[in-house]
Protein backbone atom coordinates (compact mmCIF):
# COMPACT_ATOMS: atom_id res chain seq x y z
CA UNK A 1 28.26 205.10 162.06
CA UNK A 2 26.95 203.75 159.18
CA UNK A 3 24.60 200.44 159.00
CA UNK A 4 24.80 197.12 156.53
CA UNK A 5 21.14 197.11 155.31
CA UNK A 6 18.59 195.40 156.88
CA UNK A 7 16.98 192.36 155.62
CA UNK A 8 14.14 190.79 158.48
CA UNK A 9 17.49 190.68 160.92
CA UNK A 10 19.14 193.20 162.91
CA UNK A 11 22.02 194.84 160.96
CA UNK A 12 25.23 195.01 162.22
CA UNK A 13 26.59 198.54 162.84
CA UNK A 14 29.90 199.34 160.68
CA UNK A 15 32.51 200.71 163.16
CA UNK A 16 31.09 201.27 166.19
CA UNK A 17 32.21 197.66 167.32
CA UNK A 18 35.55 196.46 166.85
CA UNK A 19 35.58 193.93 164.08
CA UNK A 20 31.94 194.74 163.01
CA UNK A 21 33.33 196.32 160.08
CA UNK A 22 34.03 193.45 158.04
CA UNK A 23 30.05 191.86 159.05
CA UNK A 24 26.89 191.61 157.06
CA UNK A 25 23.44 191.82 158.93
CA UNK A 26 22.00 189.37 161.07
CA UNK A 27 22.14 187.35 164.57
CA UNK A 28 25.08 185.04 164.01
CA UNK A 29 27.43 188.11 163.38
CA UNK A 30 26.16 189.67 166.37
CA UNK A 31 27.11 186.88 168.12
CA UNK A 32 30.20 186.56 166.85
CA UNK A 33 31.20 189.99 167.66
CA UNK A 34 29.90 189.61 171.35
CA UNK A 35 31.88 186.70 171.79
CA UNK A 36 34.96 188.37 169.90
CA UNK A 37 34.58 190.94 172.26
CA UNK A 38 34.68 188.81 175.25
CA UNK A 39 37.25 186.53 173.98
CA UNK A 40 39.77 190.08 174.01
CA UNK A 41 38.15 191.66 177.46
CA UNK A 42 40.93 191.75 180.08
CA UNK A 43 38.85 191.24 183.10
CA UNK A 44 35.24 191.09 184.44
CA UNK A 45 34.96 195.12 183.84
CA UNK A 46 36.31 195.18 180.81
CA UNK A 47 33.87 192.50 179.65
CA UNK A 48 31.35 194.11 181.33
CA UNK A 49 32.18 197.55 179.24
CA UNK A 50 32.61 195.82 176.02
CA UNK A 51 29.29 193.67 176.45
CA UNK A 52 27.53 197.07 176.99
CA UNK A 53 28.84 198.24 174.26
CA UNK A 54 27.69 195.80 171.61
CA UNK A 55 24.33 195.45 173.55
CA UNK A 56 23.88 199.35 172.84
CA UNK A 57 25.07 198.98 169.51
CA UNK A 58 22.60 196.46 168.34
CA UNK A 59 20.12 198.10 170.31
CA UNK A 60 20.62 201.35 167.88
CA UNK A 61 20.90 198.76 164.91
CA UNK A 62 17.46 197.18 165.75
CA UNK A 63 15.57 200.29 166.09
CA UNK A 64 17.03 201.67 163.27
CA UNK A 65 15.93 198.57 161.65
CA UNK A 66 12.35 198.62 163.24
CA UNK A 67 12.08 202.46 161.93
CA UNK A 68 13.51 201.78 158.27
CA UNK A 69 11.06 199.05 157.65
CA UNK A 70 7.40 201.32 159.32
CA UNK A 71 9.18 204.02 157.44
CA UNK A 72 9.05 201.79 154.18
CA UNK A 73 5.52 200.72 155.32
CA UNK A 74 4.41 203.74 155.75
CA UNK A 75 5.68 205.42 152.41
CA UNK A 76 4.33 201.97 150.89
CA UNK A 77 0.84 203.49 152.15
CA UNK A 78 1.04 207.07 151.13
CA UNK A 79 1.07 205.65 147.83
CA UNK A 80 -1.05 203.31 147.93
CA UNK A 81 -3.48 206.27 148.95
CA UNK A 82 -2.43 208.62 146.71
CA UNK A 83 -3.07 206.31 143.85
CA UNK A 84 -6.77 206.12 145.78
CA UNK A 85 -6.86 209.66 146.17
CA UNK A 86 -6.10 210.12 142.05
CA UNK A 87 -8.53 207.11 141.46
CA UNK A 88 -11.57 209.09 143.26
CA UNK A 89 -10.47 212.45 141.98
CA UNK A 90 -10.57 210.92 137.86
CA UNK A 91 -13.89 209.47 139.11
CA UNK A 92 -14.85 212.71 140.23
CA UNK A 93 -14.05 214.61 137.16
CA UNK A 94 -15.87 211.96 134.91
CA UNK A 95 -18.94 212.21 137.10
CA UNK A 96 -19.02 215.80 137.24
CA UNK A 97 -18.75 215.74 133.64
CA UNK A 98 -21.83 213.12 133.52
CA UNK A 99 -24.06 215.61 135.85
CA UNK A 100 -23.14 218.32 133.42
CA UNK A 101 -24.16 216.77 130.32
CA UNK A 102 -27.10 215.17 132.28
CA UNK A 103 -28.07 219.10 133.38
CA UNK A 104 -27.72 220.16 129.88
CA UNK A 105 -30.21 216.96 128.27
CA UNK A 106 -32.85 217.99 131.43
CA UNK A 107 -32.74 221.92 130.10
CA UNK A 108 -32.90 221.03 126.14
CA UNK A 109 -36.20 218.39 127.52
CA UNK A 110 -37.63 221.22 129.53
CA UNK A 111 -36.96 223.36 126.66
CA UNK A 112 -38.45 221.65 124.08
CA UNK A 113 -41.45 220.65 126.72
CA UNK A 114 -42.67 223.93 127.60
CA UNK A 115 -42.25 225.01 123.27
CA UNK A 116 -44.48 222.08 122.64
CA UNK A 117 -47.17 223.26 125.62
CA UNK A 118 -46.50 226.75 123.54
CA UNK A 119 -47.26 224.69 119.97
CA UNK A 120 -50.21 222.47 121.72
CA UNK A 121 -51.76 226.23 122.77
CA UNK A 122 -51.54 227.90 119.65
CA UNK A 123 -52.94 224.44 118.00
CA UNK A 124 -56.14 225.26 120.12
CA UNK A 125 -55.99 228.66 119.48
CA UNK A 126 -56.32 228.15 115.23
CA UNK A 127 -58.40 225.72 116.02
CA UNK A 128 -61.28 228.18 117.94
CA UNK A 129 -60.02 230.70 114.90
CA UNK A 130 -60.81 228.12 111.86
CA UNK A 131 -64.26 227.08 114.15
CA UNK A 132 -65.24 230.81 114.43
CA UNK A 133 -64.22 231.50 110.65
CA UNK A 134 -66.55 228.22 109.63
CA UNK A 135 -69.35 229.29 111.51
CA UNK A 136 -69.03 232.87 109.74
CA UNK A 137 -68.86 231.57 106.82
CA UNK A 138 -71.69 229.64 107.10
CA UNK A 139 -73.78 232.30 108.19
CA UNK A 140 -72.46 234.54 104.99
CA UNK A 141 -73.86 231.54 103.30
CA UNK A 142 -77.01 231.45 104.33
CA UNK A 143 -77.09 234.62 105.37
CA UNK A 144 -78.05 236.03 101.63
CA UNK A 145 -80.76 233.38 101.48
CA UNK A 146 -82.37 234.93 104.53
CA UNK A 147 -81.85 238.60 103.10
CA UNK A 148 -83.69 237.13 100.06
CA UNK A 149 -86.43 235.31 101.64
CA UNK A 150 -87.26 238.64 103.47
């Protein structure tokens, strides 16, 4: 049997009633079709069968109803947390990206730190070479003067 779409009111189910067929969705045409159905019953069973079978009919037609619309809800969420999900995931990528680049400007720093400690020691080093070389040289200096005087 199909089912007249649902709109916030219980649909009426297309051919499982008589006279549901020609029906839209909602309360008054349920209505209608109970009472249709009781105007034509033949006696108090017959009634009785007939009201049972509309009950059960809009019974199926309201929880088909009630599942269509958490169905909707719940696809409504999946992608609203999907779109999440790809939100973090971008976010993820551009901050992995950030650590790398951050990485690579701490090596080139530690890089150019320890080659300027290297720099800072040979510095010292010429510097204990040109003091040593001086102080020759100023003994060559006066060293002839001493040679001289002797």
């Amino acid at each position: 049997t199909g089912i007249v779409e649902c709109n916030n009111e219980v649909p009426a189910p297309i051919g499982s009633v008589p006279g549901a067929e020609n029906l839209h969705s909602g309360i008054t045409q349920w209505v209608e079709i109970l009472m249709n159905e009781m105007a034509s019953a033949s006696n108090s069973d017959d009634a009785k069968a007939r009201a049972s079978r509309v009950l059960e009919a809009y019974g199926k037609s309201t929880s088909s109803c009630i599942c269509t619309e958490a169905m909707q809800k719940y696809q409504k969420e999946i992608l609203l947390y999907k779109e999440q999900f790809e939100a973090v995931i971008k976010e993820n990528t551009i901050l992995k990206k950030a650590v790398a680049i951050q990485h690579e400007r701490q090596k080139e720093h530690e890089e150019r730190n320890q080659e300027l400690q290297q720099l800072k020691q040979l510095v010292m080093q010429y510097r204990e070479q040109i003091r040593n070389l001086e102080d020759k040289q100023l003994r060559l200096v006066h060293a002839p003067q001493t040679i001289s005087a002797g």
